[in-house]
Protein backbone atom coordinates (compact mmCIF):
# COMPACT_ATOMS: atom_id res chain seq x y z
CA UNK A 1 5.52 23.74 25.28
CA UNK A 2 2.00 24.18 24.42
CA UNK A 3 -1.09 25.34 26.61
CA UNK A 4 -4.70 23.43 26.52
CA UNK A 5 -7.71 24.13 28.38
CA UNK A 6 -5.22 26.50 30.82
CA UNK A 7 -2.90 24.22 31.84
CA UNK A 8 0.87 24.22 30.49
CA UNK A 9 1.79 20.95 28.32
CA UNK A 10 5.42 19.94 28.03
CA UNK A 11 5.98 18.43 24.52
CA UNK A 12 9.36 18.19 25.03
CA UNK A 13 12.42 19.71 22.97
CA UNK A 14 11.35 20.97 19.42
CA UNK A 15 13.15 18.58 16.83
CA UNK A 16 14.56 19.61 13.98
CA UNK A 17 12.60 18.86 11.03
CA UNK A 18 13.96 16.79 7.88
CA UNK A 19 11.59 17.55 5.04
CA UNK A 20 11.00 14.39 3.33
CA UNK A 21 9.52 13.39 0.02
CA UNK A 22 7.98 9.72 -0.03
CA UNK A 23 8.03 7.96 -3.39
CA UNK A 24 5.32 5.25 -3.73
CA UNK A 25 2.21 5.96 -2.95
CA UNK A 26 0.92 2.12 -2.58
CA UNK A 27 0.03 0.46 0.79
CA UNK A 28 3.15 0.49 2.59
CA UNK A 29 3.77 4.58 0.91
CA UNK A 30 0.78 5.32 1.88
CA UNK A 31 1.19 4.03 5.70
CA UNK A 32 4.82 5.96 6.06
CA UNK A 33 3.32 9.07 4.85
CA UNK A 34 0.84 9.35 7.40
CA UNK A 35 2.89 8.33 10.23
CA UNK A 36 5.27 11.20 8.99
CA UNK A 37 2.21 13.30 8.55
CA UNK A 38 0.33 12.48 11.79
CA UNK A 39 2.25 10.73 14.51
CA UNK A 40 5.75 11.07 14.31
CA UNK A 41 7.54 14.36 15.51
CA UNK A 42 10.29 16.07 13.44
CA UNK A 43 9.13 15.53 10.01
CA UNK A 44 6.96 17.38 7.75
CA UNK A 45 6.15 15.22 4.10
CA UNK A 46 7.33 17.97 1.51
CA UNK A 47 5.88 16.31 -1.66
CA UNK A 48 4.46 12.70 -2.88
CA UNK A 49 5.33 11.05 -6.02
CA UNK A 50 4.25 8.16 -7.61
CA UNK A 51 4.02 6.13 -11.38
CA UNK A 52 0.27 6.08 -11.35
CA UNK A 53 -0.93 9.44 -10.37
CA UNK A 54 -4.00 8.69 -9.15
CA UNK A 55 -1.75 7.20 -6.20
CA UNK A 56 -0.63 9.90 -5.10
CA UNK A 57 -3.49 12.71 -5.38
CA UNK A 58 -5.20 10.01 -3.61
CA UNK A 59 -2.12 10.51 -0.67
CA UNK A 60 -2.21 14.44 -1.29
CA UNK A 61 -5.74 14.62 -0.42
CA UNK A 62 -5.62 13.07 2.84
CA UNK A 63 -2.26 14.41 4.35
CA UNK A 64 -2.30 17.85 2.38
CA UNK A 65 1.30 17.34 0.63
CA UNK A 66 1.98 18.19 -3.06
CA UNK A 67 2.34 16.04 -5.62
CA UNK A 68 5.28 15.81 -8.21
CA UNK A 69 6.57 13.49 -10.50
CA UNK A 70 9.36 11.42 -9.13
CA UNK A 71 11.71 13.23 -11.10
CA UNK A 72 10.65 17.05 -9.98
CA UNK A 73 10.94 15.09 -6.51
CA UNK A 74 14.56 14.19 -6.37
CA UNK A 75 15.68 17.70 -7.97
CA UNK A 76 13.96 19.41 -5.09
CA UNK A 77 15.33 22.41 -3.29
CA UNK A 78 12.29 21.47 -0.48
CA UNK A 79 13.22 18.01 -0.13
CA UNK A 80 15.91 16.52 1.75
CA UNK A 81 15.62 13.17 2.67
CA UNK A 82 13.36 10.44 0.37
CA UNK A 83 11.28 7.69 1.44
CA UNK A 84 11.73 4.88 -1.08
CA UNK A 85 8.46 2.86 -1.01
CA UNK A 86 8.18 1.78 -4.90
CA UNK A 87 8.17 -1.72 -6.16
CA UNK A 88 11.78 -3.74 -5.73
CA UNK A 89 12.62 -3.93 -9.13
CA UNK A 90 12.74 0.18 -9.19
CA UNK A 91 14.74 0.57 -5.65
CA UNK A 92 18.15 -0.02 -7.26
CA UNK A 93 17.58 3.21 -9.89
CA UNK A 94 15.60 5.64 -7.31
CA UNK A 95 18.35 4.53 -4.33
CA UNK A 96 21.43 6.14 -7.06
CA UNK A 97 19.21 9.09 -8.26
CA UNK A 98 18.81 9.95 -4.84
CA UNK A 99 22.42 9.27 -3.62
CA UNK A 100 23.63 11.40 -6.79
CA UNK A 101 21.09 14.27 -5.69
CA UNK A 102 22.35 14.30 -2.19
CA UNK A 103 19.52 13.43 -0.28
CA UNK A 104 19.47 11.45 2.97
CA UNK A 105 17.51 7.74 1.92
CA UNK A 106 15.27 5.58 3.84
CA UNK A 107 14.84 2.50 1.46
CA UNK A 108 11.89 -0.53 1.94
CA UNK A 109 13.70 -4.10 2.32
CA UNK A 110 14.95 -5.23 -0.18
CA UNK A 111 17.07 -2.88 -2.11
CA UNK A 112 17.08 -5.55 -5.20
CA UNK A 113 16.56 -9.05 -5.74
CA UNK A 114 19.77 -9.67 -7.42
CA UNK A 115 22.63 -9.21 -5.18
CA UNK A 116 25.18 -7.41 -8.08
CA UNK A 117 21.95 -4.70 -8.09
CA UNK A 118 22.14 -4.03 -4.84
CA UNK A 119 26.09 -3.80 -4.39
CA UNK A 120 25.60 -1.19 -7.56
CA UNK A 121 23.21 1.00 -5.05
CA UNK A 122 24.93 0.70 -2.17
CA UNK A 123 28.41 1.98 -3.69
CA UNK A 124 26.02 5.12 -5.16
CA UNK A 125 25.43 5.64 -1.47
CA UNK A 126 28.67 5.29 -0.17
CA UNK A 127 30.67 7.18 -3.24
CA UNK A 128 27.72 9.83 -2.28
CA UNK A 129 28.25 10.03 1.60
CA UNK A 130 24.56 10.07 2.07
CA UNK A 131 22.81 9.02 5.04
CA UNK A 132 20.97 5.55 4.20
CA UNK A 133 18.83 3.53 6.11
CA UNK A 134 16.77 -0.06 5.12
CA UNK A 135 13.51 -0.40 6.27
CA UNK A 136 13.53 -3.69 8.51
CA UNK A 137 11.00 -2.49 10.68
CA UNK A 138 11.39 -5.51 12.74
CA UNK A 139 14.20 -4.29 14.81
CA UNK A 140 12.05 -1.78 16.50
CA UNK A 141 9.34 -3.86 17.48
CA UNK A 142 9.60 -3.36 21.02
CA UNK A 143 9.23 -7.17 22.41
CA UNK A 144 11.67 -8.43 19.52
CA UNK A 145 14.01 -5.51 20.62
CA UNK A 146 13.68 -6.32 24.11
CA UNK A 147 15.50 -10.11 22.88
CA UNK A 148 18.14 -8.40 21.25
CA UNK A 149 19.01 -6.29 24.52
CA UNK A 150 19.04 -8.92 26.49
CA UNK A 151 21.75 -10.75 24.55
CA UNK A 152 23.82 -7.33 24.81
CA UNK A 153 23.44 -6.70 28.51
CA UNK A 154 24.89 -10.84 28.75
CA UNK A 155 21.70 -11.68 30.56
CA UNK A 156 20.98 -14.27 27.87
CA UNK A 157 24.72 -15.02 28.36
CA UNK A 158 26.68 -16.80 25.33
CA UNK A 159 23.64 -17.36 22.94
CA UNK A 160 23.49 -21.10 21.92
CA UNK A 161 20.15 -21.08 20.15
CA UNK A 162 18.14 -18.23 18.11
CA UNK A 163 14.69 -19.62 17.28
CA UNK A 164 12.36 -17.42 15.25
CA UNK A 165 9.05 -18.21 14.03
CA UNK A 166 6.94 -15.84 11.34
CA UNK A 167 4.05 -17.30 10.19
CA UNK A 168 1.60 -14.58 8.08
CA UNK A 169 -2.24 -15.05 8.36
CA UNK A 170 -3.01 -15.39 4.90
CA UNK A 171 -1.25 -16.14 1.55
CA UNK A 172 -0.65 -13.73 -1.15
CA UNK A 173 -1.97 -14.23 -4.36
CA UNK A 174 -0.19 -16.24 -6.55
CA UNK A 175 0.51 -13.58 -9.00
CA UNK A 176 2.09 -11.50 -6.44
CA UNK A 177 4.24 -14.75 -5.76
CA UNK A 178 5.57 -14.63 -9.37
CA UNK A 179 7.17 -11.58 -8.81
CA UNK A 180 8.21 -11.40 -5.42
CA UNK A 181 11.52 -13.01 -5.60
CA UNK A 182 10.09 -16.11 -3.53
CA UNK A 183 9.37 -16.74 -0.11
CA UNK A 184 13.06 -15.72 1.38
CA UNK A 185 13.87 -12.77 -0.61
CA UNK A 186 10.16 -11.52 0.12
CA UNK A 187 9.08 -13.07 3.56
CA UNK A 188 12.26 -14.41 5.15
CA UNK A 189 14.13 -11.77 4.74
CA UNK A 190 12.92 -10.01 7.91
CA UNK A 191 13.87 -13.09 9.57
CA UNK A 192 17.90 -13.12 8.24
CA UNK A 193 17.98 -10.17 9.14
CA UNK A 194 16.62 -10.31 12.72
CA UNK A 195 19.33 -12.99 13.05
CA UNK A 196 21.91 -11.10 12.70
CA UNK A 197 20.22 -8.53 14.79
CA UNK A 198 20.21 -10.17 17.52
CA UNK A 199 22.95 -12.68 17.43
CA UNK A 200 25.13 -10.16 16.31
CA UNK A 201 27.03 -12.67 14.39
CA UNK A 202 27.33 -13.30 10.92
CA UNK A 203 26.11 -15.74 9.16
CA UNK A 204 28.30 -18.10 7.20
CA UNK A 205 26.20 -20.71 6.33
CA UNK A 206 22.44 -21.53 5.36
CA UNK A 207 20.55 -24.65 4.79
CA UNK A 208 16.50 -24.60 3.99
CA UNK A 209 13.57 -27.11 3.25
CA UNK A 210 10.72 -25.89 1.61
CA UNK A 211 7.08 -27.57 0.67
CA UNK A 212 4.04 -25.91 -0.46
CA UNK A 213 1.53 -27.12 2.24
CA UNK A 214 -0.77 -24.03 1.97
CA UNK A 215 -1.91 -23.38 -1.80
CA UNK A 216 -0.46 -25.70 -4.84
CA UNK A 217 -0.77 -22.59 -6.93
CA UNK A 218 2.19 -20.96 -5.03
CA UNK A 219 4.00 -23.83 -6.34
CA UNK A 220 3.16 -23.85 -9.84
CA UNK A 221 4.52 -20.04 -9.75
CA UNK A 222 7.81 -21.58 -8.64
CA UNK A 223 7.98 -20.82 -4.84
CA UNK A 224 7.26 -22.88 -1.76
CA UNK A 225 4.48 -21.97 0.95
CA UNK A 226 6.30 -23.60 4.15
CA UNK A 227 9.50 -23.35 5.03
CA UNK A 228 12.67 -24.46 7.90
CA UNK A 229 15.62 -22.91 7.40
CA UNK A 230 18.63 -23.32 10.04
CA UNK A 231 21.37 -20.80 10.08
CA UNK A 232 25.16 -21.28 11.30
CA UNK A 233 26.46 -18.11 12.26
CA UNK A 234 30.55 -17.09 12.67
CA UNK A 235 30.49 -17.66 16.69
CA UNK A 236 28.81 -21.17 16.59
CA UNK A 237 25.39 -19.90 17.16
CA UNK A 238 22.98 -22.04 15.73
CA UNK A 239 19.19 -19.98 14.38
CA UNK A 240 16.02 -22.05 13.43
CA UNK A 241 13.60 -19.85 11.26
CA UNK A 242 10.16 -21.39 11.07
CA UNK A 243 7.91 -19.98 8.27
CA UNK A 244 4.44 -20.40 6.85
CA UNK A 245 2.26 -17.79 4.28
CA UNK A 246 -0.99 -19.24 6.48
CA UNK A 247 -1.85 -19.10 9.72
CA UNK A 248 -5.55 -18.96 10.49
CA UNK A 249 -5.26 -17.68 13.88
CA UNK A 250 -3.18 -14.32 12.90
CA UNK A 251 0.04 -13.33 12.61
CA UNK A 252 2.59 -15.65 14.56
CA UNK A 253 5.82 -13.42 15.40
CA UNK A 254 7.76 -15.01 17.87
CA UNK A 255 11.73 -14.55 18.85
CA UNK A 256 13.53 -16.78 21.29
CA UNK A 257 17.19 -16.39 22.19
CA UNK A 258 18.79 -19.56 24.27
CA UNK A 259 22.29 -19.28 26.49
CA UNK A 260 23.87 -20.53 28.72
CA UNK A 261 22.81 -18.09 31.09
CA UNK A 262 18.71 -18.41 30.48
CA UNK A 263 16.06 -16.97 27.61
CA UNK A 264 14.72 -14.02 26.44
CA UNK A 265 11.13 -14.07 24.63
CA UNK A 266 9.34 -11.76 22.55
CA UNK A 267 5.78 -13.58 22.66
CA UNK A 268 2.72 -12.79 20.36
CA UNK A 269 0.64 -9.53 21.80
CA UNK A 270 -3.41 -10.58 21.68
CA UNK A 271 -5.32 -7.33 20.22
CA UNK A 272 -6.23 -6.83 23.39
CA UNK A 273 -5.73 -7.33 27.08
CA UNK A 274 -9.56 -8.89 28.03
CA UNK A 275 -10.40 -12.35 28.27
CA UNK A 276 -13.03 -14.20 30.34
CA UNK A 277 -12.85 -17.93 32.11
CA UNK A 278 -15.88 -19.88 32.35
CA UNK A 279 -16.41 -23.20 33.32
CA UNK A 280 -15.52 -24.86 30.52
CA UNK A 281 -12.86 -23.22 29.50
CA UNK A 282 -10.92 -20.01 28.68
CA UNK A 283 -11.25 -18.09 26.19
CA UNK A 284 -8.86 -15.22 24.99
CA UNK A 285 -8.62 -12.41 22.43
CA UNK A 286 -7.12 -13.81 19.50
CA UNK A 287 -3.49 -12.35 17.82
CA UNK A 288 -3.63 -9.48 15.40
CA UNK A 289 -4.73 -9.86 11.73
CA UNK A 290 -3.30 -6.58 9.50
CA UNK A 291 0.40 -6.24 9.41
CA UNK A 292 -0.33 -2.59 11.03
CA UNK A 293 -2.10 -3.85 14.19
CA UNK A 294 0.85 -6.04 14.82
CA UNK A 295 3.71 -3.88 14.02
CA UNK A 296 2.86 -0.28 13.54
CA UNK A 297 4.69 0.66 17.00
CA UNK A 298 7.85 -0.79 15.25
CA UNK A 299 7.38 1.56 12.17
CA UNK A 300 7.11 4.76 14.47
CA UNK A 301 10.51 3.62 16.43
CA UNK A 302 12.15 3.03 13.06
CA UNK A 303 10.97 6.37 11.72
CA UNK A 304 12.23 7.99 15.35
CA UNK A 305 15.35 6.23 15.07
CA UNK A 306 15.83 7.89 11.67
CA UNK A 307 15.72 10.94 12.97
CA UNK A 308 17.98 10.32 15.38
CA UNK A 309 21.13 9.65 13.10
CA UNK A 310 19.89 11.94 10.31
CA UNK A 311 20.34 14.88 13.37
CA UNK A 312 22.76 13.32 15.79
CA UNK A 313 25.04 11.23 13.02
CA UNK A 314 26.86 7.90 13.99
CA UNK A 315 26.30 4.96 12.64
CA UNK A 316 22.95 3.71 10.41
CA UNK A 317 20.58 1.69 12.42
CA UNK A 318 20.19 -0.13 9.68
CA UNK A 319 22.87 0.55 6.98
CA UNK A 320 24.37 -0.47 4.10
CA UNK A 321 26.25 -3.85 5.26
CA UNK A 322 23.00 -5.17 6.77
CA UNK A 323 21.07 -4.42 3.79
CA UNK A 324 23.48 -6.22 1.45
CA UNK A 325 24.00 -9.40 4.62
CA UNK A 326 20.00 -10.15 4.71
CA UNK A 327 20.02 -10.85 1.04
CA UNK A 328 23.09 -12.39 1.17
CA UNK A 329 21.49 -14.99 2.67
CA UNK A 330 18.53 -15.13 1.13
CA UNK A 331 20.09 -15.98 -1.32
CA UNK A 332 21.62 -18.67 0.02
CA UNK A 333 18.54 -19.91 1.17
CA UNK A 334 16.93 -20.28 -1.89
CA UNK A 335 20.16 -22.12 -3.55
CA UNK A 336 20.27 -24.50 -0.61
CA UNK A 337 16.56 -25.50 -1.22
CA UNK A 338 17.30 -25.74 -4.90
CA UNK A 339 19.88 -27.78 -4.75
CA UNK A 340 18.88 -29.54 -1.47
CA UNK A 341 22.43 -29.01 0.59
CA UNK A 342 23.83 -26.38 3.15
CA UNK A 343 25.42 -23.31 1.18
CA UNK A 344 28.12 -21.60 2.51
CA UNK A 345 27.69 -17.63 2.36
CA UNK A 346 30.97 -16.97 0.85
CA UNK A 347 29.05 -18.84 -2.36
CA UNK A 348 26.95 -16.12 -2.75
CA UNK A 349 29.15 -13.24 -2.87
């Protein structure tokens, strides 16, 4: 309870706070901190880390946490749970440091690139008993949620067709492409794994096409710009994943689940509710640009949903199986378009 201007404010029951250190002080670092600064009750960001430390003051100044090095971080008394928003190719190290130092882990997708990495983390975290979540945000969007629920409840009844399309408004830069892992361990991932979200199925096997369509320099760094991929999963369910780096409208996020029984539809939100009819035509606010205006809601559900298991236990929202399935079949993916056939997931490991 709290009291403002004389009147009596309930904020509901206090929560009990997990004091959390975020390693990683980059764009997506610096967005988790400040929701777990700012918006997001039952946290309170004990200390920042990062390699380059002008990162992190940078983070320190505006949310009034203390900086460390990584390593002062994870042997913490103050800290109990980590945020692991580095670059990919450090997850694998920080994930076992912070297993073997008993914190509780929230880990950005995806743990490693290289699937024999990211079974090496994941046993860390299971030999350790620590709580461990992966960060595919996605889940929590409310309207892609809303799909997935709707398959539970059997309104959707048995699900014949998943059809997702995830189209970003601009491409990265090719440099960042080099490094990335490609287009399905980068991009696509969020996609496998909303499959399996929602189908709640497995997926056994995988076949993609690829072209580059949007900026021949993407190719020459060895990754495609367009892609189809079409996903059989264990029950007979049948997923179409439709993907481009380059829409110039906005961000297309769209999820469409097909039964026997009717659809469910998580359609693209415009930026804002106004739009005007004339008498030549309509026009109407166009879809979200920045990754934040189109999904920040889902990173505050993910972050409450955190809470929720770190304080009420049960079982990871998004745990250790789903973070090793998603790459699984990326994987996969990216086999099948090298080799231009449909690539069972039992190949992969």
């Amino acid at each position: 309870m709290s009291k403002d201007a004389g009147f009596t404010i309930d904020t509901g029951p206090e929560l009990p706070v997990r004091r959390i250190g975020v390693l990683g002080c980059g764009r997506i670092g610096r967005m988790h901190a400040d929701l777990l600064a700012r918006e997001v009750p039952g946290y309170a960001v004990a200390a920042v880390a990062d390699a380059v430390p002008e990162a992190a003051l940078g983070v320190s100044a505006t949310i009034g946490a203390p900086v460390l090095s990584i390593e002062e971080l994870l042997a913490s008394d103050e800290v109990d749970t980590v945020a692991i928003c580095t670059s990919t190719d450090t997850h694998v190290d920080l994930v076992i440091a912070a297993a073997e130092s008993g914190k509780a882990i929230f880990c950005e997708k995806p743990v490693s690139l290289d699937l024999r990495q990211v079974d090496r983390a994941l046993a860390a975290v299971e030999a350790a008993g620590v709580p461990f979540m992966i960060g595919f945000n996605r889940r929590f969007d409310p309207g892609h949620k809303s799909v997935r629920d709707r398959v539970v409840d059997g309104s959707v009844g048995d699900v014949h067709v998943l059809r997702i399309t995830s189209r970003d408004p601009a491409a990265p830069p090719p440099e960042y492409v080099a490094v990335s892992g490609g287009i399905f361990l980068d991009m696509v991932i969020h996609d496998f794994d909303m499959a399996n979200y929602v189908v709640g199925s497995p997926v056994v096997e995988v076949f993609a096409r690829g072209a580059v369509r949007v900026d021949p320099r993407i190719g020459d760094a060895g990754d495609v710009d367009t892609a189809v991929t079409v996903l059989t999963h264990e029950d007979g369910t049948l997923t179409t994943i439709d993907n481009s780096r380059e829409a110039v409208y906005g961000f297309d996020q769209r999820v469409e689940a097909f039964g026997n029984a009717g659809m469910a539809v998580s359609d693209n939100p415009a930026r804002h509710a106004g739009w005007h009819i004339g008498r030549e035509a309509r026009t109407d606010e166009p879809l979200p640009w920045f990754f934040l205006d189109r999904y920040l809601e889902s990173y505050r559900q993910e972050w409450r949903a955190f809470h929720t298991y770190l304080t009420e236990g049960g079982p990871s929202p998004v745990g250790t199986a789903d973070a090793r399935a998603c790459t699984t079949v990326a994987l996969a993916a990216g086999l099948s378009l090298r080799e231009g056939r449909p690539v069972r997931v039992k190949e992969i490991g």
